[in-house]
PDB file of N, CA and C in Angstrom:
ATOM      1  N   UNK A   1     188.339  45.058 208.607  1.00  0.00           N
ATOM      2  CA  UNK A   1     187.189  45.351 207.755  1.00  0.00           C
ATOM      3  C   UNK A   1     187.102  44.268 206.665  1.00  0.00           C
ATOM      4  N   UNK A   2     185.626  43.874 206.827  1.00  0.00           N
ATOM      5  CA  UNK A   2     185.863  42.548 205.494  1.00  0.00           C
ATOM      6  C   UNK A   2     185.772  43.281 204.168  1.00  0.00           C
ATOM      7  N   UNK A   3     186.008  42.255 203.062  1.00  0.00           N
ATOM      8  CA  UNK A   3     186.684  42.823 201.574  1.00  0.00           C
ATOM      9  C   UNK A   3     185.059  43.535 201.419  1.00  0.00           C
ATOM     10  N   UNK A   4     184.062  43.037 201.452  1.00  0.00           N
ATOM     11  CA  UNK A   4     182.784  43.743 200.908  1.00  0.00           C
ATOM     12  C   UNK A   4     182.373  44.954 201.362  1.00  0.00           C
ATOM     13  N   UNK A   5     182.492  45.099 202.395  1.00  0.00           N
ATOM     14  CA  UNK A   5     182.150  46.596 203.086  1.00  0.00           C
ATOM     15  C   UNK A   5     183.518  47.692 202.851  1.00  0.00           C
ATOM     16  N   UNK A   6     184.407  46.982 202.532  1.00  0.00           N
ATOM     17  CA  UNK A   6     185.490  48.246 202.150  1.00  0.00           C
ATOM     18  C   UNK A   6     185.356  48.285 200.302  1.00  0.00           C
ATOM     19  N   UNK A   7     184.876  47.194 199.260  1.00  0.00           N
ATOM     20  CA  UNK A   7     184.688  47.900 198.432  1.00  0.00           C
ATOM     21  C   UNK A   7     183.338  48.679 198.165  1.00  0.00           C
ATOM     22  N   UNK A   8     182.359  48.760 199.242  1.00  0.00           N
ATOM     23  CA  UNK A   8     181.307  49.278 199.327  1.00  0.00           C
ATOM     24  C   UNK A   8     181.461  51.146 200.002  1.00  0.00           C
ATOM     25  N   UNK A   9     182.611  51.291 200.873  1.00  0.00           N
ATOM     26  CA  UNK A   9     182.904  52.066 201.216  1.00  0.00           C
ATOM     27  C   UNK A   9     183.568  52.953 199.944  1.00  0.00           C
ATOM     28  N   UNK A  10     184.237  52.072 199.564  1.00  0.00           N
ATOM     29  CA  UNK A  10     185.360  52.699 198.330  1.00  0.00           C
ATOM     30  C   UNK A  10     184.331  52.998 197.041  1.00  0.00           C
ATOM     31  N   UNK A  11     183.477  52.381 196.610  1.00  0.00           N
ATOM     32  CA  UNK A  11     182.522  52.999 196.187  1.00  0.00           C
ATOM     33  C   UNK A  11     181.488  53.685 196.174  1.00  0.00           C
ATOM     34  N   UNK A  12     181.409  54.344 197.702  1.00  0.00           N
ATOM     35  CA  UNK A  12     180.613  54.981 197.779  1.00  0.00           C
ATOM     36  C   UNK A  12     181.597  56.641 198.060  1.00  0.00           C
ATOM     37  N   UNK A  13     182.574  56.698 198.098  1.00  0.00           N
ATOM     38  CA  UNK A  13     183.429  57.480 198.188  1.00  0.00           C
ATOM     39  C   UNK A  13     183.676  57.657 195.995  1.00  0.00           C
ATOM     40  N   UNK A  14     183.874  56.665 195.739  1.00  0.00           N
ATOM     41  CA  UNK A  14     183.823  57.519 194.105  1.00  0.00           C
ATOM     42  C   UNK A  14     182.473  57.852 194.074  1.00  0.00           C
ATOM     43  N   UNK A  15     181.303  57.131 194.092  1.00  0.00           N
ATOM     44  CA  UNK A  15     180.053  57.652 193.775  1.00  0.00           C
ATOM     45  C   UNK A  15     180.023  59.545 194.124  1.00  0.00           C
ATOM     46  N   UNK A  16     180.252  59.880 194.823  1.00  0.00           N
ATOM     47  CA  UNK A  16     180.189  60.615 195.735  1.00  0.00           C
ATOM     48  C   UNK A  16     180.448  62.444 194.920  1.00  0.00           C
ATOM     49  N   UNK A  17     181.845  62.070 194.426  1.00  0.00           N
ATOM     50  CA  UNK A  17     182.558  63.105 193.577  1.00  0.00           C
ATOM     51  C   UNK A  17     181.685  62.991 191.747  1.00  0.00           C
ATOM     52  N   UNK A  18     181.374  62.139 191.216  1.00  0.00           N
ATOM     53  CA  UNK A  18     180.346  61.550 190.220  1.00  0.00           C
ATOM     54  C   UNK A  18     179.351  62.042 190.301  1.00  0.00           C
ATOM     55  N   UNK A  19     178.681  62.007 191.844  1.00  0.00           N
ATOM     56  CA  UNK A  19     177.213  62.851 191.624  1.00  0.00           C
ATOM     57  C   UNK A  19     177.119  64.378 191.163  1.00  0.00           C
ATOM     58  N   UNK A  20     178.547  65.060 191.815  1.00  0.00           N
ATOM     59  CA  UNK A  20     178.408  66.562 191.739  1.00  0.00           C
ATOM     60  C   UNK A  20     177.866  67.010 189.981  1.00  0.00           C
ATOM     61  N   UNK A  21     178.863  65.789 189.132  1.00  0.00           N
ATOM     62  CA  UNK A  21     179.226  66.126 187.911  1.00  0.00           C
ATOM     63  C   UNK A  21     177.997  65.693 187.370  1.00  0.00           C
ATOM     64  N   UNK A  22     177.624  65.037 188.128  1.00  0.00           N
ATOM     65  CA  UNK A  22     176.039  64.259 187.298  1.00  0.00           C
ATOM     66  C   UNK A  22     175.414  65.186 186.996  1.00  0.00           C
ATOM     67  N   UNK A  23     175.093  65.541 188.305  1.00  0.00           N
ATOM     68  CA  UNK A  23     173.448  66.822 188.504  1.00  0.00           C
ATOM     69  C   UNK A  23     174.388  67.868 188.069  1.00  0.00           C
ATOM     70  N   UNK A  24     175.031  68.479 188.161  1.00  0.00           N
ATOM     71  CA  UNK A  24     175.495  69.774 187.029  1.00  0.00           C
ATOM     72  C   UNK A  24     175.261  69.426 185.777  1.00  0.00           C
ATOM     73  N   UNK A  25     175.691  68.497 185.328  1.00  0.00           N
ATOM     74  CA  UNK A  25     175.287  68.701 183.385  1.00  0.00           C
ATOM     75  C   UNK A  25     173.972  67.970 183.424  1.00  0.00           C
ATOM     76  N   UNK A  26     172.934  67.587 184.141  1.00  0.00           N
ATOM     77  CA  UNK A  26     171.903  68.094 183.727  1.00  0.00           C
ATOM     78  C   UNK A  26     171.097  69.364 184.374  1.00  0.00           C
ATOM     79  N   UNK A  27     171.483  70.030 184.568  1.00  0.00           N
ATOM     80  CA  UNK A  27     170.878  71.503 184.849  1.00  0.00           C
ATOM     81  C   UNK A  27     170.911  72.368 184.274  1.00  0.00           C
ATOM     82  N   UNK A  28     171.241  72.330 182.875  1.00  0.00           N
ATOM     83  CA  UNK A  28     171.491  73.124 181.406  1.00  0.00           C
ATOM     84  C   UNK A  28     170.181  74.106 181.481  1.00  0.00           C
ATOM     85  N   UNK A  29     169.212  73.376 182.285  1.00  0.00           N
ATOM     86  CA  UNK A  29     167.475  74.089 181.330  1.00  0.00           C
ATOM     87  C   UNK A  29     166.968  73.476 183.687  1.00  0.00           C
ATOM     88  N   UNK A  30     166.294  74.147 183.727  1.00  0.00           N
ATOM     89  CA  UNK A  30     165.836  74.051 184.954  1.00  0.00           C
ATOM     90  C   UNK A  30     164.460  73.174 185.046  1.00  0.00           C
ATOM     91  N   UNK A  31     165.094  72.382 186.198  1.00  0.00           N
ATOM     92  CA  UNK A  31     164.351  71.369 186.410  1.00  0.00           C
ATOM     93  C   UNK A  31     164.159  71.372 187.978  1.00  0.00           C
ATOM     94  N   UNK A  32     163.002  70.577 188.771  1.00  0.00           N
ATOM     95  CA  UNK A  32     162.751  70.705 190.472  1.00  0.00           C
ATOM     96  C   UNK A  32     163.115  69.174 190.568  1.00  0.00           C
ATOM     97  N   UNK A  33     163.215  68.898 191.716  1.00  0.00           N
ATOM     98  CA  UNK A  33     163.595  67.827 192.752  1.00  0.00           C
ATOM     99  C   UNK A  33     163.305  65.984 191.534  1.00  0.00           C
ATOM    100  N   UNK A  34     162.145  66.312 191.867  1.00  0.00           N
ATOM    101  CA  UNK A  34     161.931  64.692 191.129  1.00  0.00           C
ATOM    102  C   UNK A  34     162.265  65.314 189.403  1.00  0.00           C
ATOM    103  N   UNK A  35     162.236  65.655 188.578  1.00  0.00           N
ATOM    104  CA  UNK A  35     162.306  65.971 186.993  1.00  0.00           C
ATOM    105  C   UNK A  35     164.091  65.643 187.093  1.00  0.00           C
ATOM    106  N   UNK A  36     164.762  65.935 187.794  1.00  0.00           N
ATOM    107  CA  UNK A  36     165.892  66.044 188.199  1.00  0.00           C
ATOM    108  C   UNK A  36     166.291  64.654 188.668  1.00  0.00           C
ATOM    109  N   UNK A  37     165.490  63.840 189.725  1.00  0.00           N
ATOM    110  CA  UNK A  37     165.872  62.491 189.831  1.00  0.00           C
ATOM    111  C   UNK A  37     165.180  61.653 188.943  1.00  0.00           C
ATOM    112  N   UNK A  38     164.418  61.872 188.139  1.00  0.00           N
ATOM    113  CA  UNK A  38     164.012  61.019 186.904  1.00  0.00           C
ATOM    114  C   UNK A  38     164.681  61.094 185.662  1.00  0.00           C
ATOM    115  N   UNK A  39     165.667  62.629 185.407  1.00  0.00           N
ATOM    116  CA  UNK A  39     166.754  62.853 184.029  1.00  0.00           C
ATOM    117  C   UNK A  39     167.867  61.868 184.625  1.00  0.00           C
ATOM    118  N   UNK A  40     168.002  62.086 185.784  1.00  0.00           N
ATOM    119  CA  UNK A  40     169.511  61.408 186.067  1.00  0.00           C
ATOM    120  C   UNK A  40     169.096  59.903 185.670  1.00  0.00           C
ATOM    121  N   UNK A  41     168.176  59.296 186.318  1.00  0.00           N
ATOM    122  CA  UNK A  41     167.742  57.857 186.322  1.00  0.00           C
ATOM    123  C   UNK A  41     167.825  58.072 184.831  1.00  0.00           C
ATOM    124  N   UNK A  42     167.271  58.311 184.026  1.00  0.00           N
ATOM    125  CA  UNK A  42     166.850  57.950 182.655  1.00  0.00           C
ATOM    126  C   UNK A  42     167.913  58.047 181.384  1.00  0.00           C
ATOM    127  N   UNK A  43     169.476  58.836 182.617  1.00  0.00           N
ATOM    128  CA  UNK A  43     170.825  58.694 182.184  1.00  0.00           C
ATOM    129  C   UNK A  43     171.701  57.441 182.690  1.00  0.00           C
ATOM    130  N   UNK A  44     170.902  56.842 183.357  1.00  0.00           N
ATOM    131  CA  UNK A  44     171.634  55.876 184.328  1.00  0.00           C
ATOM    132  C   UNK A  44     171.984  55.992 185.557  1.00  0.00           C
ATOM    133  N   UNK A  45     172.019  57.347 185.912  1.00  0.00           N
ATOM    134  CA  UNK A  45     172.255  57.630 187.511  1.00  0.00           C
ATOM    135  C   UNK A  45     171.384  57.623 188.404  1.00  0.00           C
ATOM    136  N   UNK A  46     171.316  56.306 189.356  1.00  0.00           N
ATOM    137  CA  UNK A  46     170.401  56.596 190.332  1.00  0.00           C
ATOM    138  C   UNK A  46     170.892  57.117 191.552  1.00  0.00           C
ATOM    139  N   UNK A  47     170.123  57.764 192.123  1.00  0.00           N
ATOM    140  CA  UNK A  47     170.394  58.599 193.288  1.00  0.00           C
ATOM    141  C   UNK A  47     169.350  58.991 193.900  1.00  0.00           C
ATOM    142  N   UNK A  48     169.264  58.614 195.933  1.00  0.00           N
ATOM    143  CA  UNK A  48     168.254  58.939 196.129  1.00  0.00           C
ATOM    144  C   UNK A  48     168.011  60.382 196.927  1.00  0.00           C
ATOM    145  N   UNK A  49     166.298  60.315 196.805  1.00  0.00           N
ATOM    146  CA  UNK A  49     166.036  61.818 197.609  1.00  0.00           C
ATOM    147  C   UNK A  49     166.994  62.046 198.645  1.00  0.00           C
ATOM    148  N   UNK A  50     167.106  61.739 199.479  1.00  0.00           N
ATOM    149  CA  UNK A  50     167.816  62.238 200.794  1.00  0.00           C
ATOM    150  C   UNK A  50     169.028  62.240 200.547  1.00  0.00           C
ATOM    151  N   UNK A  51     170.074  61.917 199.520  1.00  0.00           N
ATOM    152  CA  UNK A  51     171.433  62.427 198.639  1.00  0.00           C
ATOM    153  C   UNK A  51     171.094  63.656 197.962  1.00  0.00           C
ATOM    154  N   UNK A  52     170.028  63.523 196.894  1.00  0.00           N
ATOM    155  CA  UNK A  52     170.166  64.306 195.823  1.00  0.00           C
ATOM    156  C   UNK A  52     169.999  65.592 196.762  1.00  0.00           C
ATOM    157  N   UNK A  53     168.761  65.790 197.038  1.00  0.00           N
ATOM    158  CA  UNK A  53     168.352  67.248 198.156  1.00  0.00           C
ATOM    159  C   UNK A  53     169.688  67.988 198.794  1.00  0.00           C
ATOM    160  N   UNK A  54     170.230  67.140 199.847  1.00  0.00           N
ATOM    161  CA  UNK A  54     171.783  68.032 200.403  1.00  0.00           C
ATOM    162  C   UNK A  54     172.618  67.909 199.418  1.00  0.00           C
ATOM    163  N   UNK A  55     173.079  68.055 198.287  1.00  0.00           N
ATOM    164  CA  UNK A  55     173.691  67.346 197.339  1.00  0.00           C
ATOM    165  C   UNK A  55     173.352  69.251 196.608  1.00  0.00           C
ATOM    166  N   UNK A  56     172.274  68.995 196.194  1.00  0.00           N
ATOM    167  CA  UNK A  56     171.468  70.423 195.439  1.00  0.00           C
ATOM    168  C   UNK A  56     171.556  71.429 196.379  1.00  0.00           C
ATOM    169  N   UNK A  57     171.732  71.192 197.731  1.00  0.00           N
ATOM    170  CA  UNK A  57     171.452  72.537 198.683  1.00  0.00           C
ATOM    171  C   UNK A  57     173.080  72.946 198.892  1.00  0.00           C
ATOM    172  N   UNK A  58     174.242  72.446 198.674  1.00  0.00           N
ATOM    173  CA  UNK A  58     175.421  72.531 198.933  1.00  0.00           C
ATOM    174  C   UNK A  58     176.137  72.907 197.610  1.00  0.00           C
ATOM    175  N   UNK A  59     175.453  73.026 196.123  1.00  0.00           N
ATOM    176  CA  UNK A  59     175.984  72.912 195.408  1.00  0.00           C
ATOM    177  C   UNK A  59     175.720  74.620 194.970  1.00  0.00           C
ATOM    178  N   UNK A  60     174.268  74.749 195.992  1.00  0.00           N
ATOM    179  CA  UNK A  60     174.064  76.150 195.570  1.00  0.00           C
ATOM    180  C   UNK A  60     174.683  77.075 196.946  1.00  0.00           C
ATOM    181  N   UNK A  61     174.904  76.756 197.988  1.00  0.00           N
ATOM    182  CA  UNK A  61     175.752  77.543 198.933  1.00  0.00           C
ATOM    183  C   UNK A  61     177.410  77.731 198.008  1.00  0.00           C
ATOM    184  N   UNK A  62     177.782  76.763 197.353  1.00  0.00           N
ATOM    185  CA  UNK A  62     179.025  77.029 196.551  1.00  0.00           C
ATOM    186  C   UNK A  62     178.613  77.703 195.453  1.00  0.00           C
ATOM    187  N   UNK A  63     177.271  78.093 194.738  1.00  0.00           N
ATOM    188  CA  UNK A  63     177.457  78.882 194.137  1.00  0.00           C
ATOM    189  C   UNK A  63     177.748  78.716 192.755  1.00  0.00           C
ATOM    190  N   UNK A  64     177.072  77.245 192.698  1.00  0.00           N
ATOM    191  CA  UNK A  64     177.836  77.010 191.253  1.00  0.00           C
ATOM    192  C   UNK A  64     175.922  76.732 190.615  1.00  0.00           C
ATOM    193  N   UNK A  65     174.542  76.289 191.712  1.00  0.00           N
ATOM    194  CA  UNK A  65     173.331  76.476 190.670  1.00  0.00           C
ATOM    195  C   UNK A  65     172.772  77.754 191.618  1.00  0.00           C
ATOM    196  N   UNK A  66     171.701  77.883 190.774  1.00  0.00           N
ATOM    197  CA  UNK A  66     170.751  79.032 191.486  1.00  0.00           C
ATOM    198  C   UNK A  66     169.322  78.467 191.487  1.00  0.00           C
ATOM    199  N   UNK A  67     168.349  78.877 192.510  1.00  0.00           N
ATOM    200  CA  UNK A  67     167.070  78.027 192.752  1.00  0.00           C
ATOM    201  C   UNK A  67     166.273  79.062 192.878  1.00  0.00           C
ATOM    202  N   UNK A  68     164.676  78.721 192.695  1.00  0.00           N
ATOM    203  CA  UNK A  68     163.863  79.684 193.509  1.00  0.00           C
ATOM    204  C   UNK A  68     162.474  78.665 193.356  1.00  0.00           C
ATOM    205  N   UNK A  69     161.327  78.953 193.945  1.00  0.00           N
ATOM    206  CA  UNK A  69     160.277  78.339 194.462  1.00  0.00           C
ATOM    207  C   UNK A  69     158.869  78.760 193.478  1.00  0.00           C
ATOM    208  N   UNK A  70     158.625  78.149 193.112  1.00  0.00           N
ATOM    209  CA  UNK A  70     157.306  78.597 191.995  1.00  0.00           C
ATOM    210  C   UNK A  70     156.024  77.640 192.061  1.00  0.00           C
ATOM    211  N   UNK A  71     155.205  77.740 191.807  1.00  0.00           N
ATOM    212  CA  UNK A  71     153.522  77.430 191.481  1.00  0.00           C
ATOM    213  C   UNK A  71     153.588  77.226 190.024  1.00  0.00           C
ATOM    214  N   UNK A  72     153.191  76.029 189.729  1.00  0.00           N
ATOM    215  CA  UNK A  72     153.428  76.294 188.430  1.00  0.00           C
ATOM    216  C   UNK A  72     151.627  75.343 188.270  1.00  0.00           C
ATOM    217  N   UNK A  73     151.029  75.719 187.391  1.00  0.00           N
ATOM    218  CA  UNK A  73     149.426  75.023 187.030  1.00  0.00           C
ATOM    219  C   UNK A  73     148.602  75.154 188.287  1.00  0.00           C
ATOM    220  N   UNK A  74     148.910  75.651 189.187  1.00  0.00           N
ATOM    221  CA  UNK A  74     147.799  75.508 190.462  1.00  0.00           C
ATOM    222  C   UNK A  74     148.239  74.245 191.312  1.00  0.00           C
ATOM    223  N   UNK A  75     150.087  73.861 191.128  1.00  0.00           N
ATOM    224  CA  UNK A  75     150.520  72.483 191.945  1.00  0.00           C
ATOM    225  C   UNK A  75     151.169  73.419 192.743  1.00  0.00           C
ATOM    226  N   UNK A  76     151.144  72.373 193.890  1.00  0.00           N
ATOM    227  CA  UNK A  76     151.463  72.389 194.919  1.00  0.00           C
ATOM    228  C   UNK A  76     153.461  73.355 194.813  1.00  0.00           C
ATOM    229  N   UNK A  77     153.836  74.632 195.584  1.00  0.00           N
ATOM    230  CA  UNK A  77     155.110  74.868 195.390  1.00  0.00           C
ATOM    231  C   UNK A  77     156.415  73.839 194.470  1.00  0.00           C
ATOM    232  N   UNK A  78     156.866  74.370 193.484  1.00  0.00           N
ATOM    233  CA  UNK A  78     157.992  73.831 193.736  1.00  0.00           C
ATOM    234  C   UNK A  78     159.324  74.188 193.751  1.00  0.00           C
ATOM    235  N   UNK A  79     160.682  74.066 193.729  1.00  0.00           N
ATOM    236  CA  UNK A  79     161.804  74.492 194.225  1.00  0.00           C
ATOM    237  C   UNK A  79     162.988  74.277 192.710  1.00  0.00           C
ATOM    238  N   UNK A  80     162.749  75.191 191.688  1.00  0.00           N
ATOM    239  CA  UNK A  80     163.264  75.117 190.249  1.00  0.00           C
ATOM    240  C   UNK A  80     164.923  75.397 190.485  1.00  0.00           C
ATOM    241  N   UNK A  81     165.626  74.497 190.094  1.00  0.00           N
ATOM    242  CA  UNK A  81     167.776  74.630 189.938  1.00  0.00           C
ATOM    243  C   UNK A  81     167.465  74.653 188.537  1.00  0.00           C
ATOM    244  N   UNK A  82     168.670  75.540 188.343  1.00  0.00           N
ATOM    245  CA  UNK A  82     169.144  75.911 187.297  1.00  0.00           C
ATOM    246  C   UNK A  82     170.822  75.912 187.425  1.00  0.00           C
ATOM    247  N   UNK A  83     171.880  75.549 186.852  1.00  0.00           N
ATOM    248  CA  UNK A  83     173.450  76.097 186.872  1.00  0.00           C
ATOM    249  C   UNK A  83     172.990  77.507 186.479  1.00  0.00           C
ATOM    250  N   UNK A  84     174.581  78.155 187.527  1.00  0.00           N
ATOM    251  CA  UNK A  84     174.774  79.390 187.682  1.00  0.00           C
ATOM    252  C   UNK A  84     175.828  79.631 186.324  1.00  0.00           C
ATOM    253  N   UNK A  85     176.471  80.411 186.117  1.00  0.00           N
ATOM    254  CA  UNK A  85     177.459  81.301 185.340  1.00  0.00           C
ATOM    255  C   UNK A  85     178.900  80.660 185.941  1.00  0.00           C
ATOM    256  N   UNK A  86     179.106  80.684 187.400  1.00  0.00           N
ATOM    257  CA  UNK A  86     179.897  80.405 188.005  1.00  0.00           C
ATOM    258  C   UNK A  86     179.990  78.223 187.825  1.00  0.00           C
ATOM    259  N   UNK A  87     179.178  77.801 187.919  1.00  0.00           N
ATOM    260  CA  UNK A  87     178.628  76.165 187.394  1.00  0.00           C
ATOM    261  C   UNK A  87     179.054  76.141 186.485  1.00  0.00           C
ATOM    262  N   UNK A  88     178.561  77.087 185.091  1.00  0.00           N
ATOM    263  CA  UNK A  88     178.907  76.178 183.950  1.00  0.00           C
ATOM    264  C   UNK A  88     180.331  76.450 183.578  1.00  0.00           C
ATOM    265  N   UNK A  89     180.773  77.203 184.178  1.00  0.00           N
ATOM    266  CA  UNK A  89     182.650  77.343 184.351  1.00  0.00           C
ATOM    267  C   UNK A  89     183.411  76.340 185.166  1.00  0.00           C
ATOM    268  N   UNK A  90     182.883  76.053 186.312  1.00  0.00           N
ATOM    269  CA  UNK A  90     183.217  74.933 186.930  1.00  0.00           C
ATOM    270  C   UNK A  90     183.271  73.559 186.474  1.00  0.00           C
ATOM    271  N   UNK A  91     182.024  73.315 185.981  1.00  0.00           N
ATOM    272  CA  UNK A  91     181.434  72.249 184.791  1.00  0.00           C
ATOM    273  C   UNK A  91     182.563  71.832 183.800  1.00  0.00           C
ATOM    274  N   UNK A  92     182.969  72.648 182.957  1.00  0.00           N
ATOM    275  CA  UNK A  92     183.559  72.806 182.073  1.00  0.00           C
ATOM    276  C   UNK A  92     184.887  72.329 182.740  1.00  0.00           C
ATOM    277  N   UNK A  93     185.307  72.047 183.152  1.00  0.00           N
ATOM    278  CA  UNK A  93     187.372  72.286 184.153  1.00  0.00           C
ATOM    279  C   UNK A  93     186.795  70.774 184.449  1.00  0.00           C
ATOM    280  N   UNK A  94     185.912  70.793 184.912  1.00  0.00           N
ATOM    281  CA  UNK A  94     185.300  69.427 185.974  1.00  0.00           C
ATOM    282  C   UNK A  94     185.277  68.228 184.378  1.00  0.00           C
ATOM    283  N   UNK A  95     184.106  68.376 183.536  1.00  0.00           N
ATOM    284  CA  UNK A  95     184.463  67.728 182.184  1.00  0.00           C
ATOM    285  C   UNK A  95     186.047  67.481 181.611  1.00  0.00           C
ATOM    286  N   UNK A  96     186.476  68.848 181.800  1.00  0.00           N
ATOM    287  CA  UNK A  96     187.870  68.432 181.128  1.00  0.00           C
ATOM    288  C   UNK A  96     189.049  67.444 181.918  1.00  0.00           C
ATOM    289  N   UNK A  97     188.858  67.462 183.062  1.00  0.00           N
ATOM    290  CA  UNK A  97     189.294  66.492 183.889  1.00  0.00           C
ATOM    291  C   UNK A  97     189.384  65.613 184.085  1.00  0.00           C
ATOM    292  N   UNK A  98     187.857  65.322 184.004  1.00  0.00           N
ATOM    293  CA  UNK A  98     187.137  63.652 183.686  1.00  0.00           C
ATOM    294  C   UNK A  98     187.812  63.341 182.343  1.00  0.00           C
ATOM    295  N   UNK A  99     187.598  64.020 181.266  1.00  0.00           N
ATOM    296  CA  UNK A  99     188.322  63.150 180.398  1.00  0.00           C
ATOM    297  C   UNK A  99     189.414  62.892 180.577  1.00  0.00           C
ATOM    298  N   UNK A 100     190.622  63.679 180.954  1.00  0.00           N
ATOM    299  CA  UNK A 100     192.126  63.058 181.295  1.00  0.00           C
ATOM    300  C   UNK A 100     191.995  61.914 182.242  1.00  0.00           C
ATOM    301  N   UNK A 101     191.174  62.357 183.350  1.00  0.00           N
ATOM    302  CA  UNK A 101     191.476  61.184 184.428  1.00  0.00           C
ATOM    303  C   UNK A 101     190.838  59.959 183.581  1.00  0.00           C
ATOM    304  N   UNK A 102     189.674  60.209 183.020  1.00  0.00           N
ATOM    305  CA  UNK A 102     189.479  59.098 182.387  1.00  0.00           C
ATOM    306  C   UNK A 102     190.066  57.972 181.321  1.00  0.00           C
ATOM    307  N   UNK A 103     190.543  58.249 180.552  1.00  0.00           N
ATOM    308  CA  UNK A 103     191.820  58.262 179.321  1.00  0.00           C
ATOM    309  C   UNK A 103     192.842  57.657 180.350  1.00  0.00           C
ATOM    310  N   UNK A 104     193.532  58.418 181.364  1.00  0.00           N
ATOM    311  CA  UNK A 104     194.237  57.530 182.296  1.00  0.00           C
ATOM    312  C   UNK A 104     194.117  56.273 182.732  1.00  0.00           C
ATOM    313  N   UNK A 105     193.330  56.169 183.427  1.00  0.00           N
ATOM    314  CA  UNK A 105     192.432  55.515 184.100  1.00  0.00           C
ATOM    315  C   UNK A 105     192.163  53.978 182.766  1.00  0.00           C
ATOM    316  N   UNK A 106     191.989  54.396 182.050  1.00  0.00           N
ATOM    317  CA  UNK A 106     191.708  53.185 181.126  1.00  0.00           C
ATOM    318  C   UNK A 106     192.692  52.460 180.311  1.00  0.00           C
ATOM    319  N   UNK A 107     193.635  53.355 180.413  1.00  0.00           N
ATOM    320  CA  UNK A 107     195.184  52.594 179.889  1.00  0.00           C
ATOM    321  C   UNK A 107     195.470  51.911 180.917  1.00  0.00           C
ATOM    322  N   UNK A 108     195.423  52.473 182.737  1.00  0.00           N
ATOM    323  CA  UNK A 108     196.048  51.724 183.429  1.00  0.00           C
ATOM    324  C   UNK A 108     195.035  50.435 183.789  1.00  0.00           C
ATOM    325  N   UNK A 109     194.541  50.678 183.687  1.00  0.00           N
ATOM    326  CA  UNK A 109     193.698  49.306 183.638  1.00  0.00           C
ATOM    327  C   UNK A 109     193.049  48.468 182.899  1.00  0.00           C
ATOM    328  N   UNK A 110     193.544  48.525 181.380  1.00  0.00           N
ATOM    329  CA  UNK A 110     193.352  47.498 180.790  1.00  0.00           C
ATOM    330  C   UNK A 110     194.031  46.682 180.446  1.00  0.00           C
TER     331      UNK A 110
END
């Protein structure tokens, strides 16, 4: 495997665990599909539709957001996430983590 496609692999394998934590802390206040890929972008995280979507549909089979489908002004359906009870507990362990691993992580490599 040449060096570029394995650090492309290797970063797409951290990306990966990063997104969960992304789109959970912004789901504080409920947002649908694009409001959701335009907060992340406008945090720095880009991520596209066909990630974010199975990404949001797996996050609520675990049980950590909750969704439902609304009309909102006479537009066209849309599909509102919110974190669950069970999320923002998860969230929380998941944050506190990141900071250790992080803090780690930056001693050993500087």
């Amino acid at each position: 495997m040449e060096n570029d496609e394995l650090v492309q692999n290797m970063l797409l394998e951290l990306r990966r665990g990063v997104l969960s934590i992304a789109v959970l802390s912004q789901l504080g206040k409920e947002q649908y599909g694009y409001s959701l890929l335009k907060a992340l972008s406008d945090q720095g995280v880009e991520i596209d539709q066909s990630t974010l979507y199975p990404l949001l549909r797996r996050l609520e089979s675990q049980g950590l957001l909750q969704s439902d489908w609304r009309i909102v002004d006479e537009a066209r359906p849309r599909r509102y996430y919110v974190i669950s009870t069970q999320g923002k507990t998860v969230l929380a362990k998941l944050k506190k983590e990141w900071s250790a691993m992080t803090a780690t992580m930056n001693k050993m490599l500087s």
